[in-house]
Protein backbone atom coordinates (compact mmCIF):
# COMPACT_ATOMS: atom_id res chain seq x y z
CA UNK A 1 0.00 0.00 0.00
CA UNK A 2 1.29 3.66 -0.88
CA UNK A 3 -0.43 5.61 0.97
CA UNK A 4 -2.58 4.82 4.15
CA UNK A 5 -5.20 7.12 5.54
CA UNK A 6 -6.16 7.93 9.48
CA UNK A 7 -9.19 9.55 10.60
CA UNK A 8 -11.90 9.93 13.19
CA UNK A 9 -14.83 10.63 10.46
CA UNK A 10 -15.39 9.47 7.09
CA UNK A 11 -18.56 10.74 5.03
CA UNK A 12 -20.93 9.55 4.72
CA UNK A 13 -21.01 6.61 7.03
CA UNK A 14 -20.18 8.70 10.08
CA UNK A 15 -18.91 12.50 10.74
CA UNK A 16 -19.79 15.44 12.58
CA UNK A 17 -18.58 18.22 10.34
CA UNK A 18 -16.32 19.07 7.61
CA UNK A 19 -13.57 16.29 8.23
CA UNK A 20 -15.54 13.29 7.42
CA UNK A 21 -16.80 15.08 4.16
CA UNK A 22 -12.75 16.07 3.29
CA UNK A 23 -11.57 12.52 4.08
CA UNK A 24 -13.78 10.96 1.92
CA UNK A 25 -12.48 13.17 -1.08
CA UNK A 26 -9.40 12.45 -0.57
CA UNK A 27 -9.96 8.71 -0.74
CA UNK A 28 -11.78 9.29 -4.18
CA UNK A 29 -8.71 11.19 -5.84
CA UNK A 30 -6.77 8.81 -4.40
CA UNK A 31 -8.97 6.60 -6.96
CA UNK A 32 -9.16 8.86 -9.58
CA UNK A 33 -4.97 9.73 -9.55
CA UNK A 34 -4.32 5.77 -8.97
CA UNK A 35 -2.67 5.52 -5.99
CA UNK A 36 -2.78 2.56 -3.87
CA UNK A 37 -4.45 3.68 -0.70
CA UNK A 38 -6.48 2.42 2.28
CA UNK A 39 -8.03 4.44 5.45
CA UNK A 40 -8.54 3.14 8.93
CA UNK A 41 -11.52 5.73 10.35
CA UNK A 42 -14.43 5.80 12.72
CA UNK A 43 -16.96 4.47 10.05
CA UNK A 44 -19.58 1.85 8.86
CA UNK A 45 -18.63 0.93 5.49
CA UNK A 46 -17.14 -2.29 3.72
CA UNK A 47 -15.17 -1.89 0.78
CA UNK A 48 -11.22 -2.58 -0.10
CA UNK A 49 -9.14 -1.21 1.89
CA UNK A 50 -11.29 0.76 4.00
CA UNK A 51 -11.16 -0.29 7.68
CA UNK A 52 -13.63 0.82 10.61
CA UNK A 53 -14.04 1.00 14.21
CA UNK A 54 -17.36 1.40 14.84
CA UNK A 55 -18.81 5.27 15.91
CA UNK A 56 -21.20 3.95 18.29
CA UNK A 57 -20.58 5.77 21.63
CA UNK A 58 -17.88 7.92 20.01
CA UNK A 59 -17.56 11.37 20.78
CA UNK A 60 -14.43 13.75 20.82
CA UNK A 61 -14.45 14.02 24.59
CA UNK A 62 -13.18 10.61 24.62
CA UNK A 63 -11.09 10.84 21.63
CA UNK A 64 -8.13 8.41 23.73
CA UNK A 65 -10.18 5.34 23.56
CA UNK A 66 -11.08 6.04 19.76
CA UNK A 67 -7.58 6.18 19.17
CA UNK A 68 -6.37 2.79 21.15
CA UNK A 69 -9.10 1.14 18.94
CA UNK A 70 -7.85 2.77 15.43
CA UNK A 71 -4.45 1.72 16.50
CA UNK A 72 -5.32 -2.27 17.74
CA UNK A 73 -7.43 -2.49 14.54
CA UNK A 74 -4.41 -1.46 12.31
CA UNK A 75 -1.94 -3.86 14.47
CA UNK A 76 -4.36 -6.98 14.01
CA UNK A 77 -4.93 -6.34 10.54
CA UNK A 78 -1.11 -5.88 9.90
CA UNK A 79 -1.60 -2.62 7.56
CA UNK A 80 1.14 -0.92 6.54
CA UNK A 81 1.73 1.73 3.93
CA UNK A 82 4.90 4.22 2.46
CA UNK A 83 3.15 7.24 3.50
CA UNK A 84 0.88 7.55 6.98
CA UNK A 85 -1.36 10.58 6.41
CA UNK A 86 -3.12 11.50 10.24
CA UNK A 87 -5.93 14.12 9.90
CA UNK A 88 -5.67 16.37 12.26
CA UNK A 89 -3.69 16.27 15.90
CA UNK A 90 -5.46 13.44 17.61
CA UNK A 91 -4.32 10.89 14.93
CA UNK A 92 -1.06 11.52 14.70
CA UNK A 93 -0.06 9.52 17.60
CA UNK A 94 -1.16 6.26 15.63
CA UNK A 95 0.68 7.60 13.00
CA UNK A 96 4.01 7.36 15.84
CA UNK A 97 2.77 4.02 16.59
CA UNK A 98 2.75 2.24 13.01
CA UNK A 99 6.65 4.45 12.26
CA UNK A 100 8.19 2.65 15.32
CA UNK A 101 7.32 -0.75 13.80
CA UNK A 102 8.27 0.08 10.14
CA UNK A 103 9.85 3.36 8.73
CA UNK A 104 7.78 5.55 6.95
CA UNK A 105 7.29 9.09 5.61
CA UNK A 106 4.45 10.80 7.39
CA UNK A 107 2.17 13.83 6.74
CA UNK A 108 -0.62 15.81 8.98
CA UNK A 109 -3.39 17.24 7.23
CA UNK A 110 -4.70 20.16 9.75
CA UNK A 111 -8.54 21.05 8.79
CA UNK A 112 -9.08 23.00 11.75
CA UNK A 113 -6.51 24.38 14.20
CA UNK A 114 -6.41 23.55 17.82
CA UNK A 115 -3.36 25.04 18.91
CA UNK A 116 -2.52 22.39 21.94
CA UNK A 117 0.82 20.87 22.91
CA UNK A 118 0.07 17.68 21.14
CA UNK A 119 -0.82 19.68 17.97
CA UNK A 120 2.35 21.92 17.96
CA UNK A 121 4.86 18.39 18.55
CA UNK A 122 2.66 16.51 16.03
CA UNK A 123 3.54 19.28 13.75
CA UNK A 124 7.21 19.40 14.78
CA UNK A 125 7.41 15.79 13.63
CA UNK A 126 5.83 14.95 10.42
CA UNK A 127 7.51 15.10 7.61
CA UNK A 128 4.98 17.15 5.22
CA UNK A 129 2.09 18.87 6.62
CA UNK A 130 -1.03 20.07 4.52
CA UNK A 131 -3.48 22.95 5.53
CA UNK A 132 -6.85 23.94 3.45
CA UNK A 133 -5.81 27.15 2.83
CA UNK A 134 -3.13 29.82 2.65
CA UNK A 135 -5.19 31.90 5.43
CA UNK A 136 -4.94 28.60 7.68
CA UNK A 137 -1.46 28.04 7.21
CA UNK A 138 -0.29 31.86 7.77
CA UNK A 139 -2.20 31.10 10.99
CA UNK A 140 -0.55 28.33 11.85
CA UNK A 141 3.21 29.83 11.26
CA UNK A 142 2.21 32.59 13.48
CA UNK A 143 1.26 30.22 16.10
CA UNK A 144 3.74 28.03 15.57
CA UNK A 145 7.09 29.69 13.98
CA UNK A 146 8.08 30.10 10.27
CA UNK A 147 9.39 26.56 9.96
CA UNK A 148 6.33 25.27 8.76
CA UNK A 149 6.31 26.80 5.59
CA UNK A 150 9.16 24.75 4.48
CA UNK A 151 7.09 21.82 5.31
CA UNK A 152 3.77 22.78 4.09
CA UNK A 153 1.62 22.05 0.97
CA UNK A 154 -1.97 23.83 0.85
CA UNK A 155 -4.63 21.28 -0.57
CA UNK A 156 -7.87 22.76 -1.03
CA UNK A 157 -11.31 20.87 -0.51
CA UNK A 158 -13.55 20.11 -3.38
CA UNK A 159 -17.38 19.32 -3.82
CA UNK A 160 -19.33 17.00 -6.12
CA UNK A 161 -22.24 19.08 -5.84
CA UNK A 162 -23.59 19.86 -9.32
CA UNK A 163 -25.58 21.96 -10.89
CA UNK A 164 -27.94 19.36 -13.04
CA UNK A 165 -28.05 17.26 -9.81
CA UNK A 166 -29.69 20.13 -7.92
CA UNK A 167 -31.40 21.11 -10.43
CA UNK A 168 -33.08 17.51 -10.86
CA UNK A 169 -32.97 17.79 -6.59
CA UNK A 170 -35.22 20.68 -6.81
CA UNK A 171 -37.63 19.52 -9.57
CA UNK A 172 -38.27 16.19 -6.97
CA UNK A 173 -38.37 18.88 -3.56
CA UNK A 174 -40.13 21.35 -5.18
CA UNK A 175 -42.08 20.22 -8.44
CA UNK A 176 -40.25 22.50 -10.28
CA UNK A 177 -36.23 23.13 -11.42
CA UNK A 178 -37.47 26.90 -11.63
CA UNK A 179 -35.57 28.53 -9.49
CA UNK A 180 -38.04 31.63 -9.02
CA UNK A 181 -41.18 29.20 -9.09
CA UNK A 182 -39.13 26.97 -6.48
CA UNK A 183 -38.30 29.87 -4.05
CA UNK A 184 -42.40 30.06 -3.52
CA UNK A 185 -42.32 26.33 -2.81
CA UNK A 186 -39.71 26.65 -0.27
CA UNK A 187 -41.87 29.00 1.94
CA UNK A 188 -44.40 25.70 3.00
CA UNK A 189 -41.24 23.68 3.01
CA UNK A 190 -39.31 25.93 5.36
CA UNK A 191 -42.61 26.76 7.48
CA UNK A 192 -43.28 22.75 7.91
CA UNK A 193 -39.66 22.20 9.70
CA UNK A 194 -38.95 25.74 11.32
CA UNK A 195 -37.59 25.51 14.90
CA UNK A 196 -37.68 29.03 15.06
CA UNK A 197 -39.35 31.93 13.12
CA UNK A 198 -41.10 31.66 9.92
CA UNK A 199 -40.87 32.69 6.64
CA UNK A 200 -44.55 34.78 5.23
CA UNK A 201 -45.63 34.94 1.53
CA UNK A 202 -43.80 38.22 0.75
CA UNK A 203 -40.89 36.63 0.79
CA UNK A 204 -39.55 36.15 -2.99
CA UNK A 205 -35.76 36.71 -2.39
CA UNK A 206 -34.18 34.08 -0.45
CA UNK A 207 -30.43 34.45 1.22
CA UNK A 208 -29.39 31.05 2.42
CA UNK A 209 -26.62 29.86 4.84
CA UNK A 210 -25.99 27.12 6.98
CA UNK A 211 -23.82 25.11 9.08
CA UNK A 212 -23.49 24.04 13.03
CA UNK A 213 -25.42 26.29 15.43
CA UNK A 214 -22.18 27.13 17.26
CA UNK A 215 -20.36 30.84 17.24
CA UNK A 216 -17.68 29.90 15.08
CA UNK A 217 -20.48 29.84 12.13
CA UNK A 218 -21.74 33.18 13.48
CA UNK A 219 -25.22 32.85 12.10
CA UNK A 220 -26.40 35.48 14.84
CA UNK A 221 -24.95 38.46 12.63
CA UNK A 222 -27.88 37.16 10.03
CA UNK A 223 -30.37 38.48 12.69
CA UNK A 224 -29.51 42.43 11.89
CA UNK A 225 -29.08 41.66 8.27
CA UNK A 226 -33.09 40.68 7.99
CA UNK A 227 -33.47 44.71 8.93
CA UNK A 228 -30.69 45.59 6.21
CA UNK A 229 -32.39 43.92 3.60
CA UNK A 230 -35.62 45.05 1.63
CA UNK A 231 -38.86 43.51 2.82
CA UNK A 232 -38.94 41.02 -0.38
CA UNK A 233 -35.83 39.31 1.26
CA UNK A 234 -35.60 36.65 3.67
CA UNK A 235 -33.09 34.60 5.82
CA UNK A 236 -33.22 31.24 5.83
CA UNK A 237 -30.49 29.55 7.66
CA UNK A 238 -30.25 25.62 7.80
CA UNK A 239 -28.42 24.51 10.80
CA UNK A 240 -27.25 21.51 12.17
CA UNK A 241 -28.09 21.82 16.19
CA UNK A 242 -25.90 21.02 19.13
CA UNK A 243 -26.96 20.97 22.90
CA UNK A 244 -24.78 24.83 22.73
CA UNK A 245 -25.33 28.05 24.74
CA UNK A 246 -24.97 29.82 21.63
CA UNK A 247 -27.50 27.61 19.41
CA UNK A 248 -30.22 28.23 22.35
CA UNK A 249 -29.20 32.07 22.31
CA UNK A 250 -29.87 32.64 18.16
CA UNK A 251 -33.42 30.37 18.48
CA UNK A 252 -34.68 32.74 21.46
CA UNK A 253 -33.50 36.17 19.34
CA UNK A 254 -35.17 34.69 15.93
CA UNK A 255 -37.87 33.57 17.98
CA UNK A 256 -38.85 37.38 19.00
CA UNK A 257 -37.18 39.66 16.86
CA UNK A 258 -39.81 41.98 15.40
CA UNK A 259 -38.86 41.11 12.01
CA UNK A 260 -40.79 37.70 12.43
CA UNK A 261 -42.03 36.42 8.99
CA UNK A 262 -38.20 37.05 7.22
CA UNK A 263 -35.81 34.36 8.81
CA UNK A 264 -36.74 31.26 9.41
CA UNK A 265 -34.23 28.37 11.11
CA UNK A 266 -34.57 24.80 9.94
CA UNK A 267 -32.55 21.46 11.63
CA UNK A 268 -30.05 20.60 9.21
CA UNK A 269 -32.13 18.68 6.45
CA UNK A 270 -31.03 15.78 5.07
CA UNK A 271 -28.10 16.81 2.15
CA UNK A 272 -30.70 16.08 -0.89
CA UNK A 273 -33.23 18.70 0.56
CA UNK A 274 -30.10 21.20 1.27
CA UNK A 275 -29.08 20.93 -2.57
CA UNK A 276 -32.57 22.15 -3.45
CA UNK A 277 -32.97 24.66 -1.08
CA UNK A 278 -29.04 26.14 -1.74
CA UNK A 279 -29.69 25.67 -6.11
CA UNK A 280 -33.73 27.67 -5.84
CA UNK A 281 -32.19 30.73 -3.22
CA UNK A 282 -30.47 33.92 -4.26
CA UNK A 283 -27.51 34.18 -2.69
CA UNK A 284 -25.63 32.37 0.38
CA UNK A 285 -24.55 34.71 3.12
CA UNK A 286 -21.32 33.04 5.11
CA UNK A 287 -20.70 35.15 8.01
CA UNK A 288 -18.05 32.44 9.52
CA UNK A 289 -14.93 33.93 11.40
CA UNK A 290 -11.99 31.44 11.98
CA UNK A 291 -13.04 29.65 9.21
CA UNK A 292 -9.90 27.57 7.83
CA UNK A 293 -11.75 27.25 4.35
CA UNK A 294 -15.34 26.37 4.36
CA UNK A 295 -16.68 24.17 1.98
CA UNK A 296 -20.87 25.30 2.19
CA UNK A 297 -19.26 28.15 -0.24
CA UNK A 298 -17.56 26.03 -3.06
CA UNK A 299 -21.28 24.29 -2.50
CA UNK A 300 -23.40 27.02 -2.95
CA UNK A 301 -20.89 28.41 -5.94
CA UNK A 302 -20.93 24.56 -7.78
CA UNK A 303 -25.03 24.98 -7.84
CA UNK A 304 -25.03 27.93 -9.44
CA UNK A 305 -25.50 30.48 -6.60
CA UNK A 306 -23.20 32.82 -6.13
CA UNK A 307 -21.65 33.70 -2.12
CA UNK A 308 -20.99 36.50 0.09
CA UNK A 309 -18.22 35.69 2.76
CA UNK A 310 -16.44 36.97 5.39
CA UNK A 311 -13.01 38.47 4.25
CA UNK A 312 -11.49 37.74 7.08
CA UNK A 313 -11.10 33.83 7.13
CA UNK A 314 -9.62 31.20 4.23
CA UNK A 315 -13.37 31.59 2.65
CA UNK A 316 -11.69 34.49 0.78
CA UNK A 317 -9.90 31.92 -0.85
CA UNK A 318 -13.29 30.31 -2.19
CA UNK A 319 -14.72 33.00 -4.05
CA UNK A 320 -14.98 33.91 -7.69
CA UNK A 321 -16.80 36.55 -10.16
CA UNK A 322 -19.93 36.98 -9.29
CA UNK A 323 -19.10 36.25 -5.42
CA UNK A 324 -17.55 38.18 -3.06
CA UNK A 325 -15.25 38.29 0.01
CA UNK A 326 -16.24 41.11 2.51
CA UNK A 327 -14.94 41.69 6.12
CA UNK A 328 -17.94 41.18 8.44
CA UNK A 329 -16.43 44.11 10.37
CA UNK A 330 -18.03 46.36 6.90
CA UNK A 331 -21.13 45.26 7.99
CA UNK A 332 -22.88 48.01 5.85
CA UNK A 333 -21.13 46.71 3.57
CA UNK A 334 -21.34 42.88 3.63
CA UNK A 335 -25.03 43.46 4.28
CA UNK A 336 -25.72 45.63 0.75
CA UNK A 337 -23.60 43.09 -1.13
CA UNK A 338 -25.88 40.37 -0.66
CA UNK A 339 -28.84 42.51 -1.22
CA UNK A 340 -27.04 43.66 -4.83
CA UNK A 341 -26.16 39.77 -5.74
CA UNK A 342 -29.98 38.51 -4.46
CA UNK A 343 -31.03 41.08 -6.81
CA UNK A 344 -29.58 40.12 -9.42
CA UNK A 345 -30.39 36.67 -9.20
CA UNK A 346 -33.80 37.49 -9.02
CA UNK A 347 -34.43 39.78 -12.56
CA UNK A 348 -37.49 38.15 -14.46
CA UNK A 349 -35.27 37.84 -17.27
CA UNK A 350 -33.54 34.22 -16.86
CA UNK A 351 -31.32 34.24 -19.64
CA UNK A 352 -29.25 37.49 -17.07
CA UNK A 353 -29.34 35.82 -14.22
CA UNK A 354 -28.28 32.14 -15.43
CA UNK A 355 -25.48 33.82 -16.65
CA UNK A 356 -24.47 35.28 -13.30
CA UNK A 357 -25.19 31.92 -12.03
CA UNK A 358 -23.23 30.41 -14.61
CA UNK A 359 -20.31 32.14 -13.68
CA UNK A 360 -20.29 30.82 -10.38
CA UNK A 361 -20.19 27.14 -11.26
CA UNK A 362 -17.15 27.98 -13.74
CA UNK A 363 -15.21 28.99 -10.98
CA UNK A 364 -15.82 26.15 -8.89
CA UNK A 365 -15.51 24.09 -12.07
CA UNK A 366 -11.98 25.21 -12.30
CA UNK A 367 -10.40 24.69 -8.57
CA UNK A 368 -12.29 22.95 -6.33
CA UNK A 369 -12.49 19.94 -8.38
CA UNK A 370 -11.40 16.08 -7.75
CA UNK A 371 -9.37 16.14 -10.31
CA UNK A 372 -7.65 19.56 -8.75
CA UNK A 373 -6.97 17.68 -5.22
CA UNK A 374 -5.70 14.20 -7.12
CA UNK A 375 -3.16 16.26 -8.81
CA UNK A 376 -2.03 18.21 -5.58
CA UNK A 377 -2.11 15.16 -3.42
CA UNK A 378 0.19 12.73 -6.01
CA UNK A 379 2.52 15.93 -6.19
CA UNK A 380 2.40 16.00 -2.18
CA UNK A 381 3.31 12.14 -2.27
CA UNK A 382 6.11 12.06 -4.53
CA UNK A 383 7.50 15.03 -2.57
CA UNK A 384 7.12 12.81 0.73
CA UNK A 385 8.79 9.57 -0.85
CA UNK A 386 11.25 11.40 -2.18
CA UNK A 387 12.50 13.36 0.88
């Protein structure tokens, strides 16, 4: 084996955020570049080379047993590999344990920055390690020191999210691939699920975002926005909730804000529905801070609707023509840009705003591909081997 994989999530089987989802791409370019790869994960999935300790009972807080489980299941099933690639800090000590049985070149891929002890020695030791973005790894040499730049390749995430798949998603969620005649659907849809506020018929401009209800996703500056915007334009945020201070806070404010009838909050909905809902709305509004990269973007972009983010995090690095990358401390500013771009999503004329839209899926089209990330990562290999 070339290359062998370690992870505490792997999509779709089992994860909690945006590891699982960037593992599992990075076992399909493995595919698509041919390289001759396994991963050992928290999972539920049989195929080659993919090896799984069950999730059941599994949560980060007791991350040391996951680990002593990883690490017997790789010892009894004798795997070995060239290059040991841990995801993040907490499995790069099984990484340690498989290179004191057989030498091997090792890399860390950080997705989000913890900045403990064991992160800063794991680190010091690899070989090669790979951040999601040029904002993360400036972060990280900061932190750190300047030494990691010497040791550091920036892989980006992709999506497989698609355009004619959404469109098709929305035809089967909505009755229609319309994207204006879907938006009216969406108001019942939204109304059905809403765990706080509601969306009212005079809604016919709808900003999307979504993510975990913590304050790292900073969905609370969406409340003030909802006053910002004109009274044809609604919030609609799709989170995915956690027992969290924070997500209890943002449910209470939507809950009695006075602008009650234009933002709406919906449980995370199963990835089919959020496809729909992301391809029929105007624009996605990512307010994020510390935000190593953030995939919902290149997601939104790949569908054909175009992003505002916060300038201030690696989702600067996601954007493209018609998107744009705004600090959230311009909030005057970040507010009127995704007014302008959910107006001009919305003209009656479709040919215009198709080919706004269409400008949006080019750029994704171009960088945030598989095919991008199995060229980076056989580059990153060689270099490892070769050291």
């Amino acid at each position: 084996m070339d290359v062998l994989l370690i992870s505490t999530e792997l999509y779709p089987t089992y994860y909690v955020g945006g590891l699982g989802v960037a593992v599992r791409s990075y076992l399909d370019a493995y595919r698509l570049a041919g390289i001759d790869a396994g991963v050992v994960a928290v999972c539920r999935e049989k195929s080659k080379n993919v090896y799984c300790v069950e999730p059941e009972g599994f949560t980060y807080s007791n991350i040391d047993s996951v680990k002593a489980k990883l690490a017997k299941l790789i010892d009894s099933e004798n795997i070995t590999a060239n290059v040991l690639h841990a995801n993040d800090w907490f499995t790069y000590s099984i990484v340690e344990h498989i290179k004191s049985k057989r030498d091997a070149k090792t890399i860390l891929s950080i997705h989000l920055p913890q900045f403990t002890d064991a992160e800063r020695k794991a680190i010091e030791k690899a070989d090669l390690i790979i951040t999601v973005s040029n904002y993360e790894l400036s972060v990280l040499e900061k932190e750190y020191g300047n030494f990691i730049k010497n040791k550091a390749e920036v892989v980006y995430n992709v999506t497989d999210w698609t355009v004619n798949e959404a469109r098709e998603l929305a035809r089967q969620v909505f009755g229609t691939h319309d994207r204006l005649e879907a938006r009216r659907k969406i108001i019942k849809f939204v109304n059905n699920r809403a765990i706080a506020g509601k969306l009212s018929n005079s809604c016919e401009k709808i900003v999307m975002s979504w993510g975990r209800l913590t304050g790292q996703k900073n969905h609370i500056l969406l409340v003030p926005l909802v006053d910002a915007l004109d009274k044809d334009t609604c919030v609609l945020i799709a989170g995915r909730y956690i027992d969290d201070p924070y997500a209890h806070v943002l449910i209470a404010i939507i809950d009695t804000i006075e602008a009650r009838g234009r933002i709406a909050l919906i449980e995370d909905p199963d990835v089919d529905y959020l496809k729909a809902l992301v391809y029929a709305s105007n624009v996605s509004a990512l307010p994020y801070v510390f935000e190593p990269f953030g995939i919902a973007s290149i997601e939104s972009q790949a569908v054909g609707t175009p992003v505002v983010v916060n300038a201030d995090t690696g989702l600067a690095e996601t954007v493209g023509h018609p998107s744009m990358a705004i600090s959230i401390t311009e909030t005057d500013r970040f507010f009127k840009a995704v007014q302008d771009l959910a107006d001009k999503t919305h003209e009656e004329d479709a040919m215009k705003h198709e080919i706004i839209r269409a400008e949006a899926v080019k750029h994704v089209d171009k960088k945030f591909r598989l095919s991008r990330m199995a060229e980076d990562l056989k580059k990153i290999y060689f270099r490892a081997v070769t050291m």
